[in-house]
PDB file of N, CA and C in Angstrom:
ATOM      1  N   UNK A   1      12.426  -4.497  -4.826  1.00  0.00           N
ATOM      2  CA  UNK A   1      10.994  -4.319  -4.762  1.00  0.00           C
ATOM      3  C   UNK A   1      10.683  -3.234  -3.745  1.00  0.00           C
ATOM      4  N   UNK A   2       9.935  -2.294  -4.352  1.00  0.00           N
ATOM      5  CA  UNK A   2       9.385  -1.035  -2.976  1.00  0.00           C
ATOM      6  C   UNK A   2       7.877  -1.428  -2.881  1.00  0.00           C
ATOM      7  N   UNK A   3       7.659  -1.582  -2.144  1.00  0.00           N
ATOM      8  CA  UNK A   3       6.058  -2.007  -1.112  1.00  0.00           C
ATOM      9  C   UNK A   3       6.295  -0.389  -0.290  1.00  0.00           C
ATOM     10  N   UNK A   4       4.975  -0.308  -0.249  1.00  0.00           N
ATOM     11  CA  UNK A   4       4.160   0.700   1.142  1.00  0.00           C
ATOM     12  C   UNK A   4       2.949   0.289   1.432  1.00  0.00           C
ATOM     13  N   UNK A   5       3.005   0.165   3.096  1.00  0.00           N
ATOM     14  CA  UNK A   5       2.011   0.075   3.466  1.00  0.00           C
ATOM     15  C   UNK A   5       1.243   1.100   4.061  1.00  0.00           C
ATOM     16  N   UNK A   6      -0.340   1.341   4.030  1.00  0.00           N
ATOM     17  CA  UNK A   6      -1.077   2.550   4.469  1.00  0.00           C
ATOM     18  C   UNK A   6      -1.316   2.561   5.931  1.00  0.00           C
ATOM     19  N   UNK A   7      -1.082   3.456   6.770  1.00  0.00           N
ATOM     20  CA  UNK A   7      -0.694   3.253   8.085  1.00  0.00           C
ATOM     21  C   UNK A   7      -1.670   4.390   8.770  1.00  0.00           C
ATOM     22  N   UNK A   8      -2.119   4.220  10.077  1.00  0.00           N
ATOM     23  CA  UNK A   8      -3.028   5.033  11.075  1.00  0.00           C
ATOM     24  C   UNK A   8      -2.230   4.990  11.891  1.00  0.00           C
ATOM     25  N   UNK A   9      -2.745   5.344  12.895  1.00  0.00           N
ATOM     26  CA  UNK A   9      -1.861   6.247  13.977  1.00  0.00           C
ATOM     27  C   UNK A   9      -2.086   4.361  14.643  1.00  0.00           C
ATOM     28  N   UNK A  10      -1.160   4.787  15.733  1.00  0.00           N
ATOM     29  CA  UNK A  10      -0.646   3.372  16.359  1.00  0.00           C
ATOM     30  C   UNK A  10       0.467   2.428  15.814  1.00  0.00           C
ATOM     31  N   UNK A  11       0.687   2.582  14.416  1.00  0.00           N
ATOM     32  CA  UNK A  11       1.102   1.488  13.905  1.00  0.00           C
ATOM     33  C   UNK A  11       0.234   0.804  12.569  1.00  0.00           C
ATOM     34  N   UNK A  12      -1.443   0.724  13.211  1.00  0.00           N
ATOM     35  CA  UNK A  12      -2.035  -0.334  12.283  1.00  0.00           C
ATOM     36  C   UNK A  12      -2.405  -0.016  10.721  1.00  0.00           C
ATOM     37  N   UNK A  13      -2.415  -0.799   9.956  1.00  0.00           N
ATOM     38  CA  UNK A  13      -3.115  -0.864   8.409  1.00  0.00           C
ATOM     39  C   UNK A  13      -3.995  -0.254   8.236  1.00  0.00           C
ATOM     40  N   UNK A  14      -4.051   1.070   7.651  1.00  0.00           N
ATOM     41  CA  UNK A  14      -5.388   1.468   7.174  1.00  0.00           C
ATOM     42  C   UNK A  14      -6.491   0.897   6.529  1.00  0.00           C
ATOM     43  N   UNK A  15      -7.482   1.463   6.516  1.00  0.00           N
ATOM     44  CA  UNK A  15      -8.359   0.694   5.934  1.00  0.00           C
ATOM     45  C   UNK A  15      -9.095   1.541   4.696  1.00  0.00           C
ATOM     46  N   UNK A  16      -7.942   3.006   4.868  1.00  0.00           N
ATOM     47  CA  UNK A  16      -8.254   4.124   3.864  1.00  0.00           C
ATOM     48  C   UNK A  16      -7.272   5.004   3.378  1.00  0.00           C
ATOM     49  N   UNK A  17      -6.392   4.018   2.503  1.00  0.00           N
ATOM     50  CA  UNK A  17      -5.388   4.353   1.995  1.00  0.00           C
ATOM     51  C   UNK A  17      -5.640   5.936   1.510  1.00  0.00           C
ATOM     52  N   UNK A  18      -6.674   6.507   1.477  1.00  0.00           N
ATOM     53  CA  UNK A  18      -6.436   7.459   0.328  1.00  0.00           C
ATOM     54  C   UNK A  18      -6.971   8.805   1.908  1.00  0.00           C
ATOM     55  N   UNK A  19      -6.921   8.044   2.875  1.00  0.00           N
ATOM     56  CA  UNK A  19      -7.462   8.990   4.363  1.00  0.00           C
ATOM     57  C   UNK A  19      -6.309   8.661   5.374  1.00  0.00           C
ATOM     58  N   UNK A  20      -5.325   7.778   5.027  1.00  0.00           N
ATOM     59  CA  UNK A  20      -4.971   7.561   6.252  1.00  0.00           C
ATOM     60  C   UNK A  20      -3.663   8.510   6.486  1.00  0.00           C
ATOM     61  N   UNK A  21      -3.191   8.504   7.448  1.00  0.00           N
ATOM     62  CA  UNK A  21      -1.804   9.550   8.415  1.00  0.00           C
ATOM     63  C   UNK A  21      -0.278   9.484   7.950  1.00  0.00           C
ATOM     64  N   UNK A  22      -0.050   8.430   7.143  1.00  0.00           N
ATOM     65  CA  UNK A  22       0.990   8.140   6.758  1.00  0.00           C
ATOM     66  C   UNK A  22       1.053   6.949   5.942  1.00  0.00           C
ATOM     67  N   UNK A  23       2.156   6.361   5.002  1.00  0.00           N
ATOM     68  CA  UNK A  23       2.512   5.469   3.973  1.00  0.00           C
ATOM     69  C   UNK A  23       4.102   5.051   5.089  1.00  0.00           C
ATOM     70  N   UNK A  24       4.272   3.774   5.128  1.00  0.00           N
ATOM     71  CA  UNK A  24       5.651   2.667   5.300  1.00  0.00           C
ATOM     72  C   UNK A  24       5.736   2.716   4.096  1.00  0.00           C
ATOM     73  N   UNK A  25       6.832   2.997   3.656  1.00  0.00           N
ATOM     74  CA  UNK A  25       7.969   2.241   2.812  1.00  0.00           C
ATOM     75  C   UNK A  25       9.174   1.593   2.836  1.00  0.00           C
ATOM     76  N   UNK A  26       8.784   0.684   2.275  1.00  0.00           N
ATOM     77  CA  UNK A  26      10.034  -0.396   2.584  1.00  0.00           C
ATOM     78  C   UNK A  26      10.702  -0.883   1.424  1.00  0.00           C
ATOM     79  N   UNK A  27      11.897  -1.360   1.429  1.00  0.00           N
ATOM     80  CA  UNK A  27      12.851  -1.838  -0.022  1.00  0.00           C
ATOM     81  C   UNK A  27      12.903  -2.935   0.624  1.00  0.00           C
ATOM     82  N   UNK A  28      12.575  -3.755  -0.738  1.00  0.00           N
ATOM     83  CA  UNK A  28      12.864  -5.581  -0.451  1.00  0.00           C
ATOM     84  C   UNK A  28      14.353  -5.726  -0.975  1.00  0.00           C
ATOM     85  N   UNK A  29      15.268  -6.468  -0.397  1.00  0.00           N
ATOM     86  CA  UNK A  29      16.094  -7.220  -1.464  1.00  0.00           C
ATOM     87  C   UNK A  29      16.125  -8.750  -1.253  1.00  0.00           C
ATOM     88  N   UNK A  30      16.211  -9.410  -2.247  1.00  0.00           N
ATOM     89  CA  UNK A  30      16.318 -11.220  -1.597  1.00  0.00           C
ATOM     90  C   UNK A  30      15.322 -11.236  -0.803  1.00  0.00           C
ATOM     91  N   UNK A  31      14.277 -10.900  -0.533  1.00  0.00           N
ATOM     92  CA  UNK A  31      13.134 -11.262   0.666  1.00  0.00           C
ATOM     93  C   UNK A  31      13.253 -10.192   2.272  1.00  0.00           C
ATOM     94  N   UNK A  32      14.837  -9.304   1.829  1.00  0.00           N
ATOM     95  CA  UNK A  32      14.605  -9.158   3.400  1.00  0.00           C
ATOM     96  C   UNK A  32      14.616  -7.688   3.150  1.00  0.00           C
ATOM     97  N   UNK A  33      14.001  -6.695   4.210  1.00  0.00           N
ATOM     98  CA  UNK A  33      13.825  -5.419   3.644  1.00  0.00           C
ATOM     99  C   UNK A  33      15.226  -4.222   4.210  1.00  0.00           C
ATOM    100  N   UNK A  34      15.602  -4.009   3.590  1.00  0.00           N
ATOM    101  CA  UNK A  34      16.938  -2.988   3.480  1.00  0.00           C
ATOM    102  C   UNK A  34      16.476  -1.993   3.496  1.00  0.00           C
ATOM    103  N   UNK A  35      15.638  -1.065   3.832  1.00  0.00           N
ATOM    104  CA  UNK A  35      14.965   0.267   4.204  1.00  0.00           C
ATOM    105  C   UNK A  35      13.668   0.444   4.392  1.00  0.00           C
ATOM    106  N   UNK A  36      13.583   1.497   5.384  1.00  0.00           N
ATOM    107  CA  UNK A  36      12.147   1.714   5.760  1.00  0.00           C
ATOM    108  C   UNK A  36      12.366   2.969   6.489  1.00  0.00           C
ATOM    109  N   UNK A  37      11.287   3.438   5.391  1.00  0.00           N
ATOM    110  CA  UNK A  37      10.700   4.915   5.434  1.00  0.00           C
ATOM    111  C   UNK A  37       9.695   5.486   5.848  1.00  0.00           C
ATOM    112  N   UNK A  38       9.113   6.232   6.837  1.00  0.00           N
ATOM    113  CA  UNK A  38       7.846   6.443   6.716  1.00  0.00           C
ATOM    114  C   UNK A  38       7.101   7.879   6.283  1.00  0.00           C
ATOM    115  N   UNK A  39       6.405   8.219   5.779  1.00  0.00           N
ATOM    116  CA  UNK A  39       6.160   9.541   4.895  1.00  0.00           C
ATOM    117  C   UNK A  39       4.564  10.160   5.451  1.00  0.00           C
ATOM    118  N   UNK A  40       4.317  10.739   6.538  1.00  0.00           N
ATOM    119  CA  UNK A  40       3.394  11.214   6.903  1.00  0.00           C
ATOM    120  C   UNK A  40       2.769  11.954   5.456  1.00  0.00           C
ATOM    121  N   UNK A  41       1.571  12.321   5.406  1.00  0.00           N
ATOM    122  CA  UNK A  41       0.209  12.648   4.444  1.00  0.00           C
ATOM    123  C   UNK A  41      -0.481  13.640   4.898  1.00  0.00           C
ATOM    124  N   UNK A  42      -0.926  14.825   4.276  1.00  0.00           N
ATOM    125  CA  UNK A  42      -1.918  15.378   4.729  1.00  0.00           C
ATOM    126  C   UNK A  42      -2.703  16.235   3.535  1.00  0.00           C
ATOM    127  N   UNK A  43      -4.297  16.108   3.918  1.00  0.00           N
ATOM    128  CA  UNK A  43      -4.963  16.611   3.109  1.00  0.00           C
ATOM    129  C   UNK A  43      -4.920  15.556   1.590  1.00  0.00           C
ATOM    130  N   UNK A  44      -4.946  14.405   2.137  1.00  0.00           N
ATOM    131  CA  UNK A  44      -5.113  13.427   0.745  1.00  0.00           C
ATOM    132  C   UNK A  44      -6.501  13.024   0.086  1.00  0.00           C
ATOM    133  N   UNK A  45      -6.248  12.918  -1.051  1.00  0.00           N
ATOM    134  CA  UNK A  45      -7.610  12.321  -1.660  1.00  0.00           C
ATOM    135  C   UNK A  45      -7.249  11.135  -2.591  1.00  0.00           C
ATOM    136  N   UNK A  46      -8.132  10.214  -3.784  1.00  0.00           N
ATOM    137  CA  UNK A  46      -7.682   8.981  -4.407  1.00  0.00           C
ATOM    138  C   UNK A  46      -6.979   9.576  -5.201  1.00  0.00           C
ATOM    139  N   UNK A  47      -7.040  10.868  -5.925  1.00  0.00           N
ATOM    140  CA  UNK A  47      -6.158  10.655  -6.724  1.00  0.00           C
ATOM    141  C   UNK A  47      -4.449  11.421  -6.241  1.00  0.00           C
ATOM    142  N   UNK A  48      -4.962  12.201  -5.459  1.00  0.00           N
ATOM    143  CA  UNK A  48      -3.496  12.265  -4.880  1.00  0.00           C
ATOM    144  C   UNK A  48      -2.586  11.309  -4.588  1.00  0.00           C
ATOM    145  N   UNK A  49      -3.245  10.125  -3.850  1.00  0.00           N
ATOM    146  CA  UNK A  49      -2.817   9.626  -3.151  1.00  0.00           C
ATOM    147  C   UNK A  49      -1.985   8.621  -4.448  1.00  0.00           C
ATOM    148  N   UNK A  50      -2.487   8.084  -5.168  1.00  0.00           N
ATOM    149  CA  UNK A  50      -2.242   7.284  -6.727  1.00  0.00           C
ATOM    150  C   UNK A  50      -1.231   8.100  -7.403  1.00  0.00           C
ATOM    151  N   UNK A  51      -0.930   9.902  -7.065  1.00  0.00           N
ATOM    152  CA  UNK A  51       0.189   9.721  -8.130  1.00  0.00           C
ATOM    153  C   UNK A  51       1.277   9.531  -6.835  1.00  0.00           C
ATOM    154  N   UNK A  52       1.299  10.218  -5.853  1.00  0.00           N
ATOM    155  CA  UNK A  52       2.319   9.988  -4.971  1.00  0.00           C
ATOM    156  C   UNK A  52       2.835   8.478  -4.819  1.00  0.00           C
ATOM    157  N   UNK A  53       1.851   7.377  -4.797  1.00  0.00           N
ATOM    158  CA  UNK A  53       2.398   6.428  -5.212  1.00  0.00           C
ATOM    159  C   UNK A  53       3.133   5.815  -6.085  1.00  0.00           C
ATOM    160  N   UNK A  54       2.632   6.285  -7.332  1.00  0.00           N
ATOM    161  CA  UNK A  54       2.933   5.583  -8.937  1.00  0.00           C
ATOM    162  C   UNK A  54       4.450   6.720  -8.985  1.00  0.00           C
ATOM    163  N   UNK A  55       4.697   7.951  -8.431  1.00  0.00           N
ATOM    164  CA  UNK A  55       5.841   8.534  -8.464  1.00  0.00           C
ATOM    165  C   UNK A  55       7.323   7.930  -7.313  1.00  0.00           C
ATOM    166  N   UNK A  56       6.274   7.768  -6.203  1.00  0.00           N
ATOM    167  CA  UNK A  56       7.583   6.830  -5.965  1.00  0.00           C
ATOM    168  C   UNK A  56       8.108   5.704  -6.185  1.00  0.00           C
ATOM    169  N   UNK A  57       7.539   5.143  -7.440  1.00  0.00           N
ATOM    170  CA  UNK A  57       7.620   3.933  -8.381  1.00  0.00           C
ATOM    171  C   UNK A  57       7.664   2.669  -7.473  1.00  0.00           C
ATOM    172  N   UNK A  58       6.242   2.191  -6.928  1.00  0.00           N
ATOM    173  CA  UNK A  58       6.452   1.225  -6.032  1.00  0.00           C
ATOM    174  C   UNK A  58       5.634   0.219  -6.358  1.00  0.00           C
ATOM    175  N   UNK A  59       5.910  -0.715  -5.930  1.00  0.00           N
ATOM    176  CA  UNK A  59       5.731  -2.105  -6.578  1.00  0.00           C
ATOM    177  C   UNK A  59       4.137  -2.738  -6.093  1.00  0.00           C
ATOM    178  N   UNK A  60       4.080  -2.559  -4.916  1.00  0.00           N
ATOM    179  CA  UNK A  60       2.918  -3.343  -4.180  1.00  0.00           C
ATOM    180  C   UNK A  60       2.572  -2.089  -2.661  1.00  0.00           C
ATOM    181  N   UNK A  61       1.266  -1.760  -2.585  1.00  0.00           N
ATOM    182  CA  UNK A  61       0.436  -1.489  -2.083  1.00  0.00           C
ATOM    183  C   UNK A  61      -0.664  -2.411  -0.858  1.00  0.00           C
ATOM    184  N   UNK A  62      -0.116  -2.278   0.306  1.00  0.00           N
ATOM    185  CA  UNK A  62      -0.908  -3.340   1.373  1.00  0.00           C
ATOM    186  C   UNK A  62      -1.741  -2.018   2.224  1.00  0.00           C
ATOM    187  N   UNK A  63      -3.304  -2.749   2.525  1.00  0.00           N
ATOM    188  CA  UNK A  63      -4.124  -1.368   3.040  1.00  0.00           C
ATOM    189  C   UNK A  63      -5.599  -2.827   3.320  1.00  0.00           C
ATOM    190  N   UNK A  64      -5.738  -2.538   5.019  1.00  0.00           N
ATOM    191  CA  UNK A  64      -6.661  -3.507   5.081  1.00  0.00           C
ATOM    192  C   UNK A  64      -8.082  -2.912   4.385  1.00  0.00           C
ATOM    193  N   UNK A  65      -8.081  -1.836   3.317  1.00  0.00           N
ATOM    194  CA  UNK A  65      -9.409  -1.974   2.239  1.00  0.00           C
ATOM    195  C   UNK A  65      -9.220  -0.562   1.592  1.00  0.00           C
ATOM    196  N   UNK A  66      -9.387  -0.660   0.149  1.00  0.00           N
ATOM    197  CA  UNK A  66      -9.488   0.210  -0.605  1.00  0.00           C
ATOM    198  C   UNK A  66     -10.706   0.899  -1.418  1.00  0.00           C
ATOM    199  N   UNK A  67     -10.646   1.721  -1.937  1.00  0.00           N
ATOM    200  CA  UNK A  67     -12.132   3.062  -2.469  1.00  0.00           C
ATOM    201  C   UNK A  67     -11.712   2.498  -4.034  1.00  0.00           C
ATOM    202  N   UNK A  68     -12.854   2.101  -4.811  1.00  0.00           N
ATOM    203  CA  UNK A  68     -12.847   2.342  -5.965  1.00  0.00           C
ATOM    204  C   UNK A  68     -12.331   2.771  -7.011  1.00  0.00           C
ATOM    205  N   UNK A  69     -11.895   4.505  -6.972  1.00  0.00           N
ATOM    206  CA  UNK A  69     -11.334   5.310  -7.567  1.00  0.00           C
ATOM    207  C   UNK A  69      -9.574   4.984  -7.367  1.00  0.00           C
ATOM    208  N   UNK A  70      -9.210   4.756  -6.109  1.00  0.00           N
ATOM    209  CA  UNK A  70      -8.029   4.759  -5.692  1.00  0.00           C
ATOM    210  C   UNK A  70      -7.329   3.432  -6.637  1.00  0.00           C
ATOM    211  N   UNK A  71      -7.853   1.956  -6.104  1.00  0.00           N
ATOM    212  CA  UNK A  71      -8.016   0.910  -7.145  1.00  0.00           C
ATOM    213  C   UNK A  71      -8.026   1.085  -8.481  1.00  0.00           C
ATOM    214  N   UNK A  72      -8.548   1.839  -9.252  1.00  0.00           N
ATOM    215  CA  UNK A  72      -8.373   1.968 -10.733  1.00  0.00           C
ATOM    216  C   UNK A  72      -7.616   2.563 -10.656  1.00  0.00           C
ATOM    217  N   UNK A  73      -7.149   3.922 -10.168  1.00  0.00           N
ATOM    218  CA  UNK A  73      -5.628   4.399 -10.874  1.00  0.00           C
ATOM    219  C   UNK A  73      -4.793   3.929 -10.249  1.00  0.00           C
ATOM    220  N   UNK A  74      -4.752   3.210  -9.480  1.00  0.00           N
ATOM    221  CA  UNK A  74      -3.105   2.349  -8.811  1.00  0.00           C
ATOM    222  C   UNK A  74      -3.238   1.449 -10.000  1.00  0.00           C
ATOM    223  N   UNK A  75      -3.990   0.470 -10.518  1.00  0.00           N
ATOM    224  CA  UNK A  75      -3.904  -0.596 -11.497  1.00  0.00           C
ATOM    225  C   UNK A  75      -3.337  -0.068 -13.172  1.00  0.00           C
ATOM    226  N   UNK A  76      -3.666   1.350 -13.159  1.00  0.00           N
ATOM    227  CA  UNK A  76      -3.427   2.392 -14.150  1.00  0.00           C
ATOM    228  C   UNK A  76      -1.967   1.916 -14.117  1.00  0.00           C
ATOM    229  N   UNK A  77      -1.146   2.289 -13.217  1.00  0.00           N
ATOM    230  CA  UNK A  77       0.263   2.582 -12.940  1.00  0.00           C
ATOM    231  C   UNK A  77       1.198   1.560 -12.536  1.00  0.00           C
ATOM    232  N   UNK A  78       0.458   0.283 -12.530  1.00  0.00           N
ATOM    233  CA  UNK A  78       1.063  -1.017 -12.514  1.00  0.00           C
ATOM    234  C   UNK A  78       1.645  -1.591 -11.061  1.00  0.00           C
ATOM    235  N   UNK A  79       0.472  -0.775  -9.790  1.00  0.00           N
ATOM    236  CA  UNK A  79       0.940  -1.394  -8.500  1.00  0.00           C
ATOM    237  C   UNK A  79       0.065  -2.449  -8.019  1.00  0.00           C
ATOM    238  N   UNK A  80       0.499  -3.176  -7.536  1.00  0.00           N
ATOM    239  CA  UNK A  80      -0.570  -4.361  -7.055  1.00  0.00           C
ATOM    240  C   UNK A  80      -0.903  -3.841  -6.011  1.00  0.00           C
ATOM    241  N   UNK A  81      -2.474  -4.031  -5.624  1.00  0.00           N
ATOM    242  CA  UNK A  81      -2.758  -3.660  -4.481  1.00  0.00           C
ATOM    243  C   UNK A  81      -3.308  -4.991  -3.967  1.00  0.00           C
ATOM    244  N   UNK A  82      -2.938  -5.118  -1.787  1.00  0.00           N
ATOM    245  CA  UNK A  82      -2.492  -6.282  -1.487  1.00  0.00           C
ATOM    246  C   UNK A  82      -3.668  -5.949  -0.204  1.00  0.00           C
ATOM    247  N   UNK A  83      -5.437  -6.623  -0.045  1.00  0.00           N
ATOM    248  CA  UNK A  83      -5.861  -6.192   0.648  1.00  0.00           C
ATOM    249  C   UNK A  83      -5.414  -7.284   2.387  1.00  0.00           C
ATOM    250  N   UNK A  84      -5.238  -6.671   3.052  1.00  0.00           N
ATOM    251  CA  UNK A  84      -4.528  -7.316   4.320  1.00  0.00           C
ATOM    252  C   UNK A  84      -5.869  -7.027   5.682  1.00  0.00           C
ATOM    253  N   UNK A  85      -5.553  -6.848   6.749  1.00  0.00           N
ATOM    254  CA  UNK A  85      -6.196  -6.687   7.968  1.00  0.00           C
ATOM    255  C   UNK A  85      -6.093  -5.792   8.612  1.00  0.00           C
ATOM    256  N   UNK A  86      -6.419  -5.416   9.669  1.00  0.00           N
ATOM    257  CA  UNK A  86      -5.873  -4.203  10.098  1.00  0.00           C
ATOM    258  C   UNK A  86      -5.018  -4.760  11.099  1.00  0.00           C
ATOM    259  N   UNK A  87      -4.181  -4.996  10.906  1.00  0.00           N
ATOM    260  CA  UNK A  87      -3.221  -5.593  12.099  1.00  0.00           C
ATOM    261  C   UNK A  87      -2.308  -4.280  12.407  1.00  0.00           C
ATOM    262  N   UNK A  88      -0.912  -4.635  12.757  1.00  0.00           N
ATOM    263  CA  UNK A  88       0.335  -3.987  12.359  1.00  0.00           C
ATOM    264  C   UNK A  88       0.879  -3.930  11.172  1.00  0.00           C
ATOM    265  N   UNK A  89       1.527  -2.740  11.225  1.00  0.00           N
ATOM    266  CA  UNK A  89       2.172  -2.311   9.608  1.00  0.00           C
ATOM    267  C   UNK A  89       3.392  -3.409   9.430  1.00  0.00           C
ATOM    268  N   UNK A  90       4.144  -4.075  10.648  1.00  0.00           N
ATOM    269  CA  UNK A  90       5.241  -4.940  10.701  1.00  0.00           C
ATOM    270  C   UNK A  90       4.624  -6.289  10.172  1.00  0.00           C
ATOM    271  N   UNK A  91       3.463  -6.284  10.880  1.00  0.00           N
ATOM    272  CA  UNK A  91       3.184  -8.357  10.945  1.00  0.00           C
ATOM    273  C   UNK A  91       2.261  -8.194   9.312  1.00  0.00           C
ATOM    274  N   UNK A  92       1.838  -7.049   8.615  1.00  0.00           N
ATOM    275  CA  UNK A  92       1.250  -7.400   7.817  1.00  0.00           C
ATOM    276  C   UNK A  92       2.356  -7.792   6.326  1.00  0.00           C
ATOM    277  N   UNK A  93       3.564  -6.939   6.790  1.00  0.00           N
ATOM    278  CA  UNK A  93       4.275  -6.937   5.811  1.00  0.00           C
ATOM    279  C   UNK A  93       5.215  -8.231   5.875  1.00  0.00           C
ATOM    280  N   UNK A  94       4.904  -8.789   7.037  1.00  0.00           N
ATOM    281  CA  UNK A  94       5.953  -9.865   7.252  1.00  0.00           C
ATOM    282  C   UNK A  94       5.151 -11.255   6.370  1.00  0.00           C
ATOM    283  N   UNK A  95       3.488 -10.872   6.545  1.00  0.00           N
ATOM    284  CA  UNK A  95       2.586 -11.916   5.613  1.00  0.00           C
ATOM    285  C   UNK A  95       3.165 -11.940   4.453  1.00  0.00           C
ATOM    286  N   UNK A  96       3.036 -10.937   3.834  1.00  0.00           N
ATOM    287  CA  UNK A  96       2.961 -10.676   2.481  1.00  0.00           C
ATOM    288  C   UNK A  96       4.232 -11.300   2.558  1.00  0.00           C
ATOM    289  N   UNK A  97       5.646 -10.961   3.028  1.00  0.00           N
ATOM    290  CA  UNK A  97       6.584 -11.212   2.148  1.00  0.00           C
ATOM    291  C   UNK A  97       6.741 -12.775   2.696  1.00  0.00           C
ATOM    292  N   UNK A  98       5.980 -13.271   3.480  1.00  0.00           N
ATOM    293  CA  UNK A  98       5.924 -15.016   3.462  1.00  0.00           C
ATOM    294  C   UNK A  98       4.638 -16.061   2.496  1.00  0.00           C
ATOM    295  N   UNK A  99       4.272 -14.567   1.625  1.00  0.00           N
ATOM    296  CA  UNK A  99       3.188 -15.155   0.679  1.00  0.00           C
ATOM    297  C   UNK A  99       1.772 -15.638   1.256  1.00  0.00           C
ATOM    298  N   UNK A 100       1.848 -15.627   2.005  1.00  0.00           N
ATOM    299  CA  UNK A 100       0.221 -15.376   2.969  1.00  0.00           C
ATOM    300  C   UNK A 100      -0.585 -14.406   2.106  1.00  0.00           C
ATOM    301  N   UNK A 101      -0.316 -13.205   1.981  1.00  0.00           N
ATOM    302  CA  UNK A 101      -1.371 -12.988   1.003  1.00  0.00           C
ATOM    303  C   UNK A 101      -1.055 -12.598  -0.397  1.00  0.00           C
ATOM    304  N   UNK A 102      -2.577 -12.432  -0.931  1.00  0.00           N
ATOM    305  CA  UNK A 102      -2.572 -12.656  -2.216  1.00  0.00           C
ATOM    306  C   UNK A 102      -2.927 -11.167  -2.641  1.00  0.00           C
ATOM    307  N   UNK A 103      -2.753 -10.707  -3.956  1.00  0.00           N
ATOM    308  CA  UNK A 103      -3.017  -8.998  -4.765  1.00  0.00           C
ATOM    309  C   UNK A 103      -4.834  -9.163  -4.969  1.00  0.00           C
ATOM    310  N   UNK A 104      -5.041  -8.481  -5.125  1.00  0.00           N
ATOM    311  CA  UNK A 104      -6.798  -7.628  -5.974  1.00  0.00           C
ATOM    312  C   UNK A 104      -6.119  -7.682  -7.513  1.00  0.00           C
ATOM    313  N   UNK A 105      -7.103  -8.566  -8.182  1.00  0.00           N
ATOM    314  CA  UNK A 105      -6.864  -8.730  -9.382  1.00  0.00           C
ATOM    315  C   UNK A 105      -8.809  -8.544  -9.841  1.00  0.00           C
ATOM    316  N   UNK A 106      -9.393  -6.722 -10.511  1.00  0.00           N
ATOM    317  CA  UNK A 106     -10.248  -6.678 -10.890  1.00  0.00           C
ATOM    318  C   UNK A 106      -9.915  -6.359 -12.372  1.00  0.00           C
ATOM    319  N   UNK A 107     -10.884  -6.623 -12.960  1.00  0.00           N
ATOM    320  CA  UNK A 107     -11.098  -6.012 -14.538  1.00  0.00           C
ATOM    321  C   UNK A 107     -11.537  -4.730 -14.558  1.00  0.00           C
ATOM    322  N   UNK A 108     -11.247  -3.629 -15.221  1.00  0.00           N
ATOM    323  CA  UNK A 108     -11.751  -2.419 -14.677  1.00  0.00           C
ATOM    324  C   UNK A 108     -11.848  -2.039 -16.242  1.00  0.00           C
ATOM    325  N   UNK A 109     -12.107  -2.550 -17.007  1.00  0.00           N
ATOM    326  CA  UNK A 109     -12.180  -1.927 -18.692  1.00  0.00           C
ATOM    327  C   UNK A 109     -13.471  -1.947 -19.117  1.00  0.00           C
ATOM    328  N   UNK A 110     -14.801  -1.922 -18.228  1.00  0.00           N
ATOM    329  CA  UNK A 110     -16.174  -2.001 -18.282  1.00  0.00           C
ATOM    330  C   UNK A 110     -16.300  -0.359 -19.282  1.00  0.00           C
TER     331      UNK A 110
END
């Protein structure tokens, strides 16, 4: 499983995946993560930001809040997006992979 989380300076969870300074990436195996990457950003917008995602073929998306536009084409490309807090990029990912939180499940076929 590849998860990234959207990251600001310090460490913490963005709250603007499609604005923020950098993407964590991490590889799950069995629950525990076997790599971690981090990929500074610049000059991003939603849809940039959606293919760079959907190209590094990743599974789940954590960002303490997402834009509209960004949300429909991540759901386009089959990533769950996982809205979290703005905590740390460590303790948020440590939720998720203890099932603490839950994906954004909208209908977007209006």
């Amino acid at each position: 499983m590849r998860i990234a989380v959207a990251c600001e300076g310090e460490g913490r969870v963005s709250s603007q995946p499609s604005h923020c300074t950098s993407f964590v990436f991490y590889t799950i195996d069995k629950g525990k993560v076997t790599d971690c990457r981090n990929l500074p950003v610049f000059d991003n917008t939603p849809r940039k930001t959606a293919g760079l995602l959907k190209a590094l073929s990743l599974d789940t998306l954590i960002a303490a809040g997402i834009d509209d536009e960004l949300s429909r084409d991540l759901s386009d490309g089959k990533i769950e997006v996982v809205l979290g807090r703005p905590a740390t990029v460590r303790e948020e990912l440590e939720e998720y992979l203890s099932g603490m939180m839950s994906g954004v499940e909208e209908d977007y076929a209006d």
